[in-house]
N, C-alpha and C. Protein backbone atom coordinates (compact mmCIF):
# COMPACT_ATOMS: atom_id res chain seq x y z
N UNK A 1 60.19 120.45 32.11
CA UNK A 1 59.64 121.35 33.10
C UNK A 1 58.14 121.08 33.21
N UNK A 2 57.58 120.90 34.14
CA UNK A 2 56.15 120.89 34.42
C UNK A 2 55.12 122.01 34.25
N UNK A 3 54.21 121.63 33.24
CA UNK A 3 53.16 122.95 33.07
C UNK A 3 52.81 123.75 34.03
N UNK A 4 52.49 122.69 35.16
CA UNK A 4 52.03 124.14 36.05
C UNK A 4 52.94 124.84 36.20
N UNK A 5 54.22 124.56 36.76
CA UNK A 5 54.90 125.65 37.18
C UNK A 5 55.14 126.92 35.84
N UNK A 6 55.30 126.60 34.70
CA UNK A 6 55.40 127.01 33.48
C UNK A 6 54.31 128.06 33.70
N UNK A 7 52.83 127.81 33.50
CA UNK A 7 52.46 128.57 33.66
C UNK A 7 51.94 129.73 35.25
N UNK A 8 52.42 129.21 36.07
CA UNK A 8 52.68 130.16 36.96
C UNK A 8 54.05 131.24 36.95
N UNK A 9 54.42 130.60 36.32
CA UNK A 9 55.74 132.13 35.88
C UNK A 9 55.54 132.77 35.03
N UNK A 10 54.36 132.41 33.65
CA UNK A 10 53.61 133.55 33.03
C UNK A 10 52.75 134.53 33.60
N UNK A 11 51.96 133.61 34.90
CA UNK A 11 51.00 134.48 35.44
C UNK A 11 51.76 135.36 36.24
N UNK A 12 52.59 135.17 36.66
CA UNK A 12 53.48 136.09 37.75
C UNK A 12 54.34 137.34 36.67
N UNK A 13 55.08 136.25 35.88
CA UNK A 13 55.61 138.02 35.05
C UNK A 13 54.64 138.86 34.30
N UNK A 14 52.88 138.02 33.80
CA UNK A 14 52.21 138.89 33.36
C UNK A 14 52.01 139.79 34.45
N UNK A 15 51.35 139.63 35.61
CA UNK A 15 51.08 140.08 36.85
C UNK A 15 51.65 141.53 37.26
N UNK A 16 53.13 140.96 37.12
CA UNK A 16 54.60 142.12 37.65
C UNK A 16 54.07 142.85 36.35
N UNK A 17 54.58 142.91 35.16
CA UNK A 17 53.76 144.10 34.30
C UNK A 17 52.97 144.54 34.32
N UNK A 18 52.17 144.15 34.76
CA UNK A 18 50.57 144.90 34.99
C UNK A 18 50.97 145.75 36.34
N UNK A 19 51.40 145.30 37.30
CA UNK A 19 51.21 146.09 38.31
C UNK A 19 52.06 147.37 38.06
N UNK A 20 53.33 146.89 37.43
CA UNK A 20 54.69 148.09 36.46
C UNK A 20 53.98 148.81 35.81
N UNK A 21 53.12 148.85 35.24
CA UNK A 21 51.84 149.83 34.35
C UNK A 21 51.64 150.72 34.56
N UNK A 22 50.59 150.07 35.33
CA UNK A 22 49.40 150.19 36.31
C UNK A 22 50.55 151.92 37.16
N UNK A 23 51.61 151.73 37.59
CA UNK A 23 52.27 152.00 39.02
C UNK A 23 52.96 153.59 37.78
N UNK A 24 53.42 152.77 36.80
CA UNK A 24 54.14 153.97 36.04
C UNK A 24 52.40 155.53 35.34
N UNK A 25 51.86 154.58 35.07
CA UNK A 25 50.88 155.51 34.50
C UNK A 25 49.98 156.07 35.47
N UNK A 26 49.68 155.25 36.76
CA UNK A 26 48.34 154.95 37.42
C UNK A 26 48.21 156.38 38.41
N UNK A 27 49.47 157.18 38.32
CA UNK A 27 49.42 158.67 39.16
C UNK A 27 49.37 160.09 38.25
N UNK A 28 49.20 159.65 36.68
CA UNK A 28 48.99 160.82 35.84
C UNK A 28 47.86 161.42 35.85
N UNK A 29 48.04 162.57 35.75
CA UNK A 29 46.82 162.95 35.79
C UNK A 29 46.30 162.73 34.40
N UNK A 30 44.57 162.94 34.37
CA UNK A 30 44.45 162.80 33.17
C UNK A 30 43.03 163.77 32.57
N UNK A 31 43.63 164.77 32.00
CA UNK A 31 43.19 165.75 31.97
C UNK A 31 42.19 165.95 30.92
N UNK A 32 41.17 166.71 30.82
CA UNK A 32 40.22 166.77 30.14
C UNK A 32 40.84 167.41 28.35
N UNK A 33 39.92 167.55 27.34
CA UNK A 33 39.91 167.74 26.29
C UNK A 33 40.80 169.21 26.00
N UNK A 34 41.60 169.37 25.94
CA UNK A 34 41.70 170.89 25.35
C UNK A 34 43.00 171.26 25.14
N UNK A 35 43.39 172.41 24.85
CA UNK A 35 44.91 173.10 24.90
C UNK A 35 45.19 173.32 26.47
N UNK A 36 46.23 173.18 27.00
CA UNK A 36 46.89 172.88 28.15
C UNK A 36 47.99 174.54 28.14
N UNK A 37 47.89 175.26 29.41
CA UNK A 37 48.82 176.11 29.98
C UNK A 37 49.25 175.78 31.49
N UNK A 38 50.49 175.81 31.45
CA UNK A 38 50.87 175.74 33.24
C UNK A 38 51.70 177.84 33.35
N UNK A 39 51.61 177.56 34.56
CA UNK A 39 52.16 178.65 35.24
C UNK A 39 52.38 178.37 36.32
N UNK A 40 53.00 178.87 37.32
CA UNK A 40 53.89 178.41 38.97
C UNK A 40 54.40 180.14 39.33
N UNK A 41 53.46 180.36 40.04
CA UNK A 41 53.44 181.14 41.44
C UNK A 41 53.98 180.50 42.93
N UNK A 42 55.44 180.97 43.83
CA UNK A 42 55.67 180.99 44.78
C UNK A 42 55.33 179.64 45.24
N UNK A 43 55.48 178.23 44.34
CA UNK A 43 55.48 176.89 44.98
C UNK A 43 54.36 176.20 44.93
N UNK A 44 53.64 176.99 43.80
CA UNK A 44 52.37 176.71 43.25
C UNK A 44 51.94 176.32 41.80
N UNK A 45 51.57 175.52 41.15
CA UNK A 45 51.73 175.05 39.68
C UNK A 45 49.92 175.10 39.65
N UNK A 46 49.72 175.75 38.52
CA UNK A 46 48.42 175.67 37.75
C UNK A 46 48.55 175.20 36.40
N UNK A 47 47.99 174.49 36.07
CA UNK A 47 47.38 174.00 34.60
C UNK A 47 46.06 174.64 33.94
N UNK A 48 46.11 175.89 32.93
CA UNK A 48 44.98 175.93 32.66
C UNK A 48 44.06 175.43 31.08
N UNK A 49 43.05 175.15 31.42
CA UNK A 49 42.68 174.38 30.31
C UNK A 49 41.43 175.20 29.40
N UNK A 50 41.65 175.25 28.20
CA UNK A 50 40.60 175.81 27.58
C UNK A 50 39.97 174.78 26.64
N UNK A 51 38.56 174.66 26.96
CA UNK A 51 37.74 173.42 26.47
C UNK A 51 37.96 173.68 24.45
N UNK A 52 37.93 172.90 24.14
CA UNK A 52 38.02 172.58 22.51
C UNK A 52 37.10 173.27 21.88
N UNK A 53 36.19 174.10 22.61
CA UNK A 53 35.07 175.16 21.65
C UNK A 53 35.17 176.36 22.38
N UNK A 54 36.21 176.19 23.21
CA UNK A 54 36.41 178.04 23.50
C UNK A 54 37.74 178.27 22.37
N UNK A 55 36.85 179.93 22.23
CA UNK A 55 37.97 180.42 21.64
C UNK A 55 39.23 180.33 21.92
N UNK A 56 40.03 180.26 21.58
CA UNK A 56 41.53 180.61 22.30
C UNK A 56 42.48 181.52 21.73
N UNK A 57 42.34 182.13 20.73
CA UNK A 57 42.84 183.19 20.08
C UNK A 57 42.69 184.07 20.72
N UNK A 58 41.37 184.64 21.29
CA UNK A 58 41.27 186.22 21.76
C UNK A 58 41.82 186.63 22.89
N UNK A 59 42.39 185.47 24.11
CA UNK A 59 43.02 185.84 24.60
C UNK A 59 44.65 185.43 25.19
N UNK A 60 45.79 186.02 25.27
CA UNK A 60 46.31 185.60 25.83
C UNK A 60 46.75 184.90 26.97
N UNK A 61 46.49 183.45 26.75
CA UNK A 61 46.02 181.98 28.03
C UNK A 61 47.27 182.51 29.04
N UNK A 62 48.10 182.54 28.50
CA UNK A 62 49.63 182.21 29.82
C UNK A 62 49.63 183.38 30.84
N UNK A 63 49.19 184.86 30.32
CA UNK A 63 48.81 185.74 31.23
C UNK A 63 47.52 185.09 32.04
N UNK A 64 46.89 184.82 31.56
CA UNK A 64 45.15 184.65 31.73
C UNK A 64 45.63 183.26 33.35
N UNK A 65 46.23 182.64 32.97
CA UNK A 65 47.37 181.28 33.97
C UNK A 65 48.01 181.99 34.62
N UNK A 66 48.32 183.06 34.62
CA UNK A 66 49.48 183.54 35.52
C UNK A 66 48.85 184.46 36.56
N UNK A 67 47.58 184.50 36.29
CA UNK A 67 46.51 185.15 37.41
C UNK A 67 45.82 184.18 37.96
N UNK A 68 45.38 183.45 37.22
CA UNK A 68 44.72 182.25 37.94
C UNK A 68 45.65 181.56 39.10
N UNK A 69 47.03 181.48 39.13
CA UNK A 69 47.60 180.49 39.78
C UNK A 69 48.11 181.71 41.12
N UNK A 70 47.86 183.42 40.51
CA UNK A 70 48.14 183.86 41.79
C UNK A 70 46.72 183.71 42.54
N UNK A 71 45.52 183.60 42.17
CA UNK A 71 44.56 183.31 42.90
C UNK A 71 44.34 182.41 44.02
N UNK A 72 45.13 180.54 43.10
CA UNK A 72 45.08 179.81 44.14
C UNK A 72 45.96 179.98 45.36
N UNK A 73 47.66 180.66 44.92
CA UNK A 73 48.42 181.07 45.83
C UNK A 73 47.69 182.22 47.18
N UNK A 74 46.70 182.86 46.78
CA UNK A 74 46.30 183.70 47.48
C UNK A 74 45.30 182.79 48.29
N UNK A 75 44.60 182.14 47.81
CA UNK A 75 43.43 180.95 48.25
C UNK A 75 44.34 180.74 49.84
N UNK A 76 45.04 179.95 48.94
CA UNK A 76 45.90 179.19 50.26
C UNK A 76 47.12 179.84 51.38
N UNK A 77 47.29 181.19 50.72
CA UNK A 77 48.10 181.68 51.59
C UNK A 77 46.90 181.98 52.60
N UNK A 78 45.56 182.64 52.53
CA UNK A 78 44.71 183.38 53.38
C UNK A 78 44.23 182.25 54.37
N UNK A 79 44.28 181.14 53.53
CA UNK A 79 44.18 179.46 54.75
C UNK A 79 44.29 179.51 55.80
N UNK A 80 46.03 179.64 55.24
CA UNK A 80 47.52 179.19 56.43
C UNK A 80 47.06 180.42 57.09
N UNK A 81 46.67 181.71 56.59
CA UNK A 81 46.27 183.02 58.15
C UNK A 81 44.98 182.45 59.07
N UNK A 82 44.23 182.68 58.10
CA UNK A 82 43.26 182.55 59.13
C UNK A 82 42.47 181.69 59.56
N UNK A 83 42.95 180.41 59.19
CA UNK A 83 42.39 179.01 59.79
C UNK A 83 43.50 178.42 60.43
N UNK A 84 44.83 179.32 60.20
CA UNK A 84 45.95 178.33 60.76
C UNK A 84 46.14 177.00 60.34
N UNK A 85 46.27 176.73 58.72
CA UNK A 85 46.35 175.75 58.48
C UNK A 85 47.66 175.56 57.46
N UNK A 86 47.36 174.29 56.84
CA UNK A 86 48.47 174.04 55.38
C UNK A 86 47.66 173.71 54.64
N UNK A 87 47.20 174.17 53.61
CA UNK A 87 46.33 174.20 52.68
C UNK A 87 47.01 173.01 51.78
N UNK A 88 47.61 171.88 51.80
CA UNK A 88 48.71 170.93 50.72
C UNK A 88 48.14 171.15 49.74
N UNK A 89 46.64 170.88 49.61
CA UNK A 89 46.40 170.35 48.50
C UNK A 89 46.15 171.19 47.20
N UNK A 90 47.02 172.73 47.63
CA UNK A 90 46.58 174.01 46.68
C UNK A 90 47.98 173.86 46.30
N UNK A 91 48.97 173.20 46.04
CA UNK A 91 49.63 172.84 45.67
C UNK A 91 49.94 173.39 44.32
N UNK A 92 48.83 172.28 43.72
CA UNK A 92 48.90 171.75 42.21
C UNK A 92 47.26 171.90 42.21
N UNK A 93 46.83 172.99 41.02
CA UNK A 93 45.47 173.05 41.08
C UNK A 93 45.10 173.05 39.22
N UNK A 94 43.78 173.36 39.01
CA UNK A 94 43.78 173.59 37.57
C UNK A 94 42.62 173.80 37.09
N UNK A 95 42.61 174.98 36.17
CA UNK A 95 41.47 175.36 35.93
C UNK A 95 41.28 175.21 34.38
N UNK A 96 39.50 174.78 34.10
CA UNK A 96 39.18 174.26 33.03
C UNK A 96 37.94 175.50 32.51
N UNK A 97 38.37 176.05 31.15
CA UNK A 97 37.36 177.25 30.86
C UNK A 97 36.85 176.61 29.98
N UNK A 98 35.31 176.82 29.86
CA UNK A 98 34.38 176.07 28.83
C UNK A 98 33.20 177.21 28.27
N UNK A 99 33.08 176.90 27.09
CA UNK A 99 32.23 177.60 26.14
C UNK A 99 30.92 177.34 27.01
N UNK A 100 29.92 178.46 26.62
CA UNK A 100 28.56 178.01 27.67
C UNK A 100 28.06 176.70 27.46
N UNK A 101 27.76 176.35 25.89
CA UNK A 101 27.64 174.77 25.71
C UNK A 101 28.10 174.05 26.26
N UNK A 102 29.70 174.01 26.43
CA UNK A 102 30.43 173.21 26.71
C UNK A 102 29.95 173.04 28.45
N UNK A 103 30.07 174.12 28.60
CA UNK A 103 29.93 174.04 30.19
C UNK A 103 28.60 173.46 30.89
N UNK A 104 27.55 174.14 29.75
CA UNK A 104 25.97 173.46 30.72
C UNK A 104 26.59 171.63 30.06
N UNK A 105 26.60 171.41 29.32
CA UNK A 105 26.67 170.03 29.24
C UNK A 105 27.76 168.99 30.28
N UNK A 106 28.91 170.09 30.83
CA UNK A 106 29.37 169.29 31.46
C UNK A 106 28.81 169.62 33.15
N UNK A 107 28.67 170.89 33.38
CA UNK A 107 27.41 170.76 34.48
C UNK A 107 26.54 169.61 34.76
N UNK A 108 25.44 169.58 33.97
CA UNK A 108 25.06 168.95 34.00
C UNK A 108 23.37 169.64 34.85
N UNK A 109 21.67 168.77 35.24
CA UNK A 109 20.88 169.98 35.30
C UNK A 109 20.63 170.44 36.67
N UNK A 110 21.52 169.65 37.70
CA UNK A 110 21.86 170.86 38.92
C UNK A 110 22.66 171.89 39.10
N UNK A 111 23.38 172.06 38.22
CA UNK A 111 24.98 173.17 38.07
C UNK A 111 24.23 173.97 37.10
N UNK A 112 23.88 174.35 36.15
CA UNK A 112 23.51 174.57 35.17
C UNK A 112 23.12 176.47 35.14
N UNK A 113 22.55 176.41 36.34
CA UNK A 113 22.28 177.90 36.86
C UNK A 113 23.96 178.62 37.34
N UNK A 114 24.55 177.53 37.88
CA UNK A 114 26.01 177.99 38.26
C UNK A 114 26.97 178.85 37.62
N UNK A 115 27.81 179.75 37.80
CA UNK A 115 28.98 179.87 36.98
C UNK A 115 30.44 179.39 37.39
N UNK A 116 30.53 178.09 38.29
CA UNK A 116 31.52 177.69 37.90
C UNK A 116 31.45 176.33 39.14
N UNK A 117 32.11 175.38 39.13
CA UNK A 117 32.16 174.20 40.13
C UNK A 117 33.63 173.61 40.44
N UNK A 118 33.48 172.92 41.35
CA UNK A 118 34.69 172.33 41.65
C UNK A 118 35.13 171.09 41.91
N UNK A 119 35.94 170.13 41.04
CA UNK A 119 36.06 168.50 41.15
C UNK A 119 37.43 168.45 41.40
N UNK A 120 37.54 166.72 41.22
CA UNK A 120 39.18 166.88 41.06
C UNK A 120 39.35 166.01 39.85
N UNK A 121 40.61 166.22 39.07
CA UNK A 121 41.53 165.82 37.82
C UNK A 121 41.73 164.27 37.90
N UNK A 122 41.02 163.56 37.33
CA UNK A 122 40.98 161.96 37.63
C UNK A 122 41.60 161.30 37.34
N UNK A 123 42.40 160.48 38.09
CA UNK A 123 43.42 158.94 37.91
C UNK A 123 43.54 158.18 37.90
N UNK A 124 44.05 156.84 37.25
CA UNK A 124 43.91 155.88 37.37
C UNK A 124 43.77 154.89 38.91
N UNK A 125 44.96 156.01 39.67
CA UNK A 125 44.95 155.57 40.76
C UNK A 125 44.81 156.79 42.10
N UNK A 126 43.98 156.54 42.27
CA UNK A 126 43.39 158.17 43.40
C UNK A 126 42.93 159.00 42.53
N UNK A 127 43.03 160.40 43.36
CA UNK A 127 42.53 161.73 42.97
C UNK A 127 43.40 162.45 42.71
N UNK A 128 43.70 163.30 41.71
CA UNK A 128 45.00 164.34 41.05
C UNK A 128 44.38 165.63 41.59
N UNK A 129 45.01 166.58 41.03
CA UNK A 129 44.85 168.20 41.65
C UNK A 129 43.36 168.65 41.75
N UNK A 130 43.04 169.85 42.46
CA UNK A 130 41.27 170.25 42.18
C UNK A 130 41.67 171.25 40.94
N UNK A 131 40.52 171.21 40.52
CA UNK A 131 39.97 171.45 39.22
C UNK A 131 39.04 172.57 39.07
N UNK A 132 39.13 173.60 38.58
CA UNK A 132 37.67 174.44 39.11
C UNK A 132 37.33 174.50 37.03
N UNK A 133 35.78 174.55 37.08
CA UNK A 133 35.45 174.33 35.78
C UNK A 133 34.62 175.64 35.67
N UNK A 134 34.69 176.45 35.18
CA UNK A 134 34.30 177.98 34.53
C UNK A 134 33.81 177.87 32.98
N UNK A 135 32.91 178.81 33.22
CA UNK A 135 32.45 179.37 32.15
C UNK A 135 33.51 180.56 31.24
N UNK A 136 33.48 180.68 29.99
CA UNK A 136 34.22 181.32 29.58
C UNK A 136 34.26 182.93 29.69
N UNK A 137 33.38 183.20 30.09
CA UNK A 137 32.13 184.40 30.45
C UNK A 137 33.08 185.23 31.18
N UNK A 138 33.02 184.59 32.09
CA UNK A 138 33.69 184.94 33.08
C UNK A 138 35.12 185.28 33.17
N UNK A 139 36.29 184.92 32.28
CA UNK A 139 37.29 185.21 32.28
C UNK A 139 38.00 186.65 32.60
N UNK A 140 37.82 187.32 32.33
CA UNK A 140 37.99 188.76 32.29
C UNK A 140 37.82 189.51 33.57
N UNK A 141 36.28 188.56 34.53
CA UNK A 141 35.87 188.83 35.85
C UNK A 141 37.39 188.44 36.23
N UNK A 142 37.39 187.09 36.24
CA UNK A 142 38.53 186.09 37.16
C UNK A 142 39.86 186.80 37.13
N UNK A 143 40.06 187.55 35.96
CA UNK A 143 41.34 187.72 35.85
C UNK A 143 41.55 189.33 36.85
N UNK A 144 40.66 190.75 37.07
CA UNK A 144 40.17 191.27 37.72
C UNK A 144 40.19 191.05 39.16
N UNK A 145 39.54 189.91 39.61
CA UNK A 145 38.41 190.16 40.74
C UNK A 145 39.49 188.78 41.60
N UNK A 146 39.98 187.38 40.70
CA UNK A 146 40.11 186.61 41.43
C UNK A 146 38.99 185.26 41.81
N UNK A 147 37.75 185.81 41.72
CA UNK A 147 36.93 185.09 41.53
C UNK A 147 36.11 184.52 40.31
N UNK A 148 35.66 183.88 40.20
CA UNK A 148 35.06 182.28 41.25
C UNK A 148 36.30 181.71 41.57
N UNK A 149 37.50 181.48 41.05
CA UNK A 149 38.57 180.80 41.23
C UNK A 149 38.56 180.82 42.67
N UNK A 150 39.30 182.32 43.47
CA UNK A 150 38.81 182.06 45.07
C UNK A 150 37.87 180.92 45.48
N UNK A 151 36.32 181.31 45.19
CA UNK A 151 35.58 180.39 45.75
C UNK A 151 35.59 179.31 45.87
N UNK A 152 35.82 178.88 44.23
CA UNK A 152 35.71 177.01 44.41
C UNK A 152 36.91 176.87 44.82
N UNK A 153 38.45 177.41 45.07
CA UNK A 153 39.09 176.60 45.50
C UNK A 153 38.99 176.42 47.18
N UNK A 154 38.53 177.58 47.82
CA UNK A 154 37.86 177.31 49.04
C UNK A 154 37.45 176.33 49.38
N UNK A 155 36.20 176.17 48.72
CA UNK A 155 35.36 174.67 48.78
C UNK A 155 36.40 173.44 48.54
N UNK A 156 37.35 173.35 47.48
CA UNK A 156 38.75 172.65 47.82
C UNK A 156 39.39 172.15 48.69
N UNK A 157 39.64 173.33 49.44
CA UNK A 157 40.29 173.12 50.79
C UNK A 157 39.46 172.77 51.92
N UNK A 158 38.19 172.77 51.87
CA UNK A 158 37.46 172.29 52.56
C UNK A 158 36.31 173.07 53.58
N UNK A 159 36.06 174.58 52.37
CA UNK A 159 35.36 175.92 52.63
C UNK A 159 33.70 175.19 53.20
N UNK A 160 33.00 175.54 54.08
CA UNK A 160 31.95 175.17 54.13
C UNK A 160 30.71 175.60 52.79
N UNK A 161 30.40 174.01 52.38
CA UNK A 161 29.78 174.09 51.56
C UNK A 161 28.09 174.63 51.42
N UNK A 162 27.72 175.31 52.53
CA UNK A 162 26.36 175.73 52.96
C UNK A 162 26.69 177.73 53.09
N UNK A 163 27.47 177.74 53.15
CA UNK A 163 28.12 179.39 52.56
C UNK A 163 27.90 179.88 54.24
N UNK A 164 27.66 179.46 55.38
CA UNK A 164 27.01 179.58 56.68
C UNK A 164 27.97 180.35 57.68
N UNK A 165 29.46 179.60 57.36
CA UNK A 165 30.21 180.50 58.14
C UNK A 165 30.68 181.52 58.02
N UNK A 166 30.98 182.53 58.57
CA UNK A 166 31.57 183.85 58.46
C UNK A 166 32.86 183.76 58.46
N UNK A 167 33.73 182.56 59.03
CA UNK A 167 35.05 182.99 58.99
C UNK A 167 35.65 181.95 57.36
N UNK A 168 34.95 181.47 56.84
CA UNK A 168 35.14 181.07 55.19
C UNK A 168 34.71 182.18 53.83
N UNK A 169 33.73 182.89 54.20
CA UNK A 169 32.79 184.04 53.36
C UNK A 169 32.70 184.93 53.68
N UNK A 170 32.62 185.78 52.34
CA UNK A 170 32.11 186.86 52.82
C UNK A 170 31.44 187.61 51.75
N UNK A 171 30.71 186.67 51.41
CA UNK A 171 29.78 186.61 50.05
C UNK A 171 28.52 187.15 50.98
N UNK A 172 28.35 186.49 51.77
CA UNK A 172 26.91 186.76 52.21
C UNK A 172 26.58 187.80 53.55
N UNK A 173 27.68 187.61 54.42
CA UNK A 173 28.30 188.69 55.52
C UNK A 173 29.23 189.90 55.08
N UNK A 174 29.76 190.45 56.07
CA UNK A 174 30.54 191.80 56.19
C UNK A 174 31.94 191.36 56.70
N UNK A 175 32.14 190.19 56.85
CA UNK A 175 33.31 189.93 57.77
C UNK A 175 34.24 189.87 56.80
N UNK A 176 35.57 190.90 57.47
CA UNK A 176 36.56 191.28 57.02
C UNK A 176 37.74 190.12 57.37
N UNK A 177 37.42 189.26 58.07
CA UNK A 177 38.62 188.33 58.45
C UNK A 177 38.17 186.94 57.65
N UNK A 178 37.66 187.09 56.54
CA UNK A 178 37.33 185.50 56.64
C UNK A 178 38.42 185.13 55.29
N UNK A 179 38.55 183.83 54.94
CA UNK A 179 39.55 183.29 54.18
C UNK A 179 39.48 183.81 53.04
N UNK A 180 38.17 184.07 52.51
CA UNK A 180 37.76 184.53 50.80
C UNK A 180 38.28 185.96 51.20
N UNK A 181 37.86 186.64 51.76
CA UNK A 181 37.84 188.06 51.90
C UNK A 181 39.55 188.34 51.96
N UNK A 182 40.48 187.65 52.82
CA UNK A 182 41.90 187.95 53.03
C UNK A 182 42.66 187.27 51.51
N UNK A 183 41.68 186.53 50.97
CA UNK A 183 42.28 185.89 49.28
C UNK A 183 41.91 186.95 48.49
N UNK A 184 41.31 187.39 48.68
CA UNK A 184 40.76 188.77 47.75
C UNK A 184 41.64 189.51 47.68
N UNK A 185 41.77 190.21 49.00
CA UNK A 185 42.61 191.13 49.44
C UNK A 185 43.79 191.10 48.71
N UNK A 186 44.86 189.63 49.08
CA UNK A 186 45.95 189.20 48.68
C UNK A 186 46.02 188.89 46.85
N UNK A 187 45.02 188.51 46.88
CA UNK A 187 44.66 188.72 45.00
C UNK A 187 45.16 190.22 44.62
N UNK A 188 44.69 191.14 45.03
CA UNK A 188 44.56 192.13 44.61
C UNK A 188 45.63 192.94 44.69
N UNK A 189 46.32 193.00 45.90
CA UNK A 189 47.70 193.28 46.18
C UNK A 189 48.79 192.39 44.98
């Protein structure tokens, strides 16, 4: 048999494995440091994550997940009202709680004043679910109020990021029809 061809059928079945890899792993998500909770609200899956220096004893996570994921359900049901949309990508969301350390360091020194932001869950290949990253502080608010969760997943779906419109906020206005305000609402109910 002739070398070249010899070694072009290594390079090709190395190739085909790599791309078999690549294809089997390359859509996982891959999730940050910590203990892992899911919960699934009405066609909705949350993952919540508590960073490796938050406590996790003091509270019960799977309740603590089982509000969070009616939040995003509420996020995106108030969408589909009042933007008339399909929110897809509230799907599959996930929230990451971090000790204040933990958190200014992963902030970073424009976030830093913040209490909470919003990325997405990174893959080998694309972008996995949004991600909202909280302070631990705050838990007790979120679980209550719904928020920040509301907010950043807003900004998610594609909330204007200048806080400007009235029919996304109602942080800064009175308006009773806007998406946060009808997620609230539906939070709360």
């Amino acid at each position: 048999m002739d070398v070249g061809l010899i070694i072009l059928i290594v390079t090709l079945v190395a190739f085909a494995a790599m791309i078999t890899f690549m294809l089997a792993t390359g859509f996982k998500n891959q999730w940050p440091a910590g203990e892992r909770v899911e919960s699934t609200y009405k066609g909705h899956k949350l993952t919540l994550i508590t960073g490796p220096e938050t406590k996790t004893d003091s509270l019960p996570w799977d309740k603590v997940a089982s509000h969070f994921v009616r939040a995003m359900w509420a996020t995106s049901a108030a969408f589909e009202e009042v933007k008339e949309g399909d929110p897809k990508k509230l799907a599959e969301g996930a929230v990451l709680v971090l000790s204040e350390e933990e958190y200014e360091d992963r902030a970073g020194p424009f976030l830093q004043s913040s209490v909470s932001f919003q990325v997405t869950v990174p893959r080998r290949i694309g972008h996995g679910p949004l991600l909202v990253v909280m302070r631990a502080s705050l838990v007790e608010h979120a679980v209550k109020t719904g928020e920040p969760i509301i907010h950043e997943f807003i900004h998610g779906i594609g909330g204007d990021y200048y806080h400007k419109d009235e029919t996304w906020w109602n942080e800064f206005t009175t308006a009773p029809d806007s998406v946060q305000a009808r997620a609230q609402s539906l939070y709360r109910d």
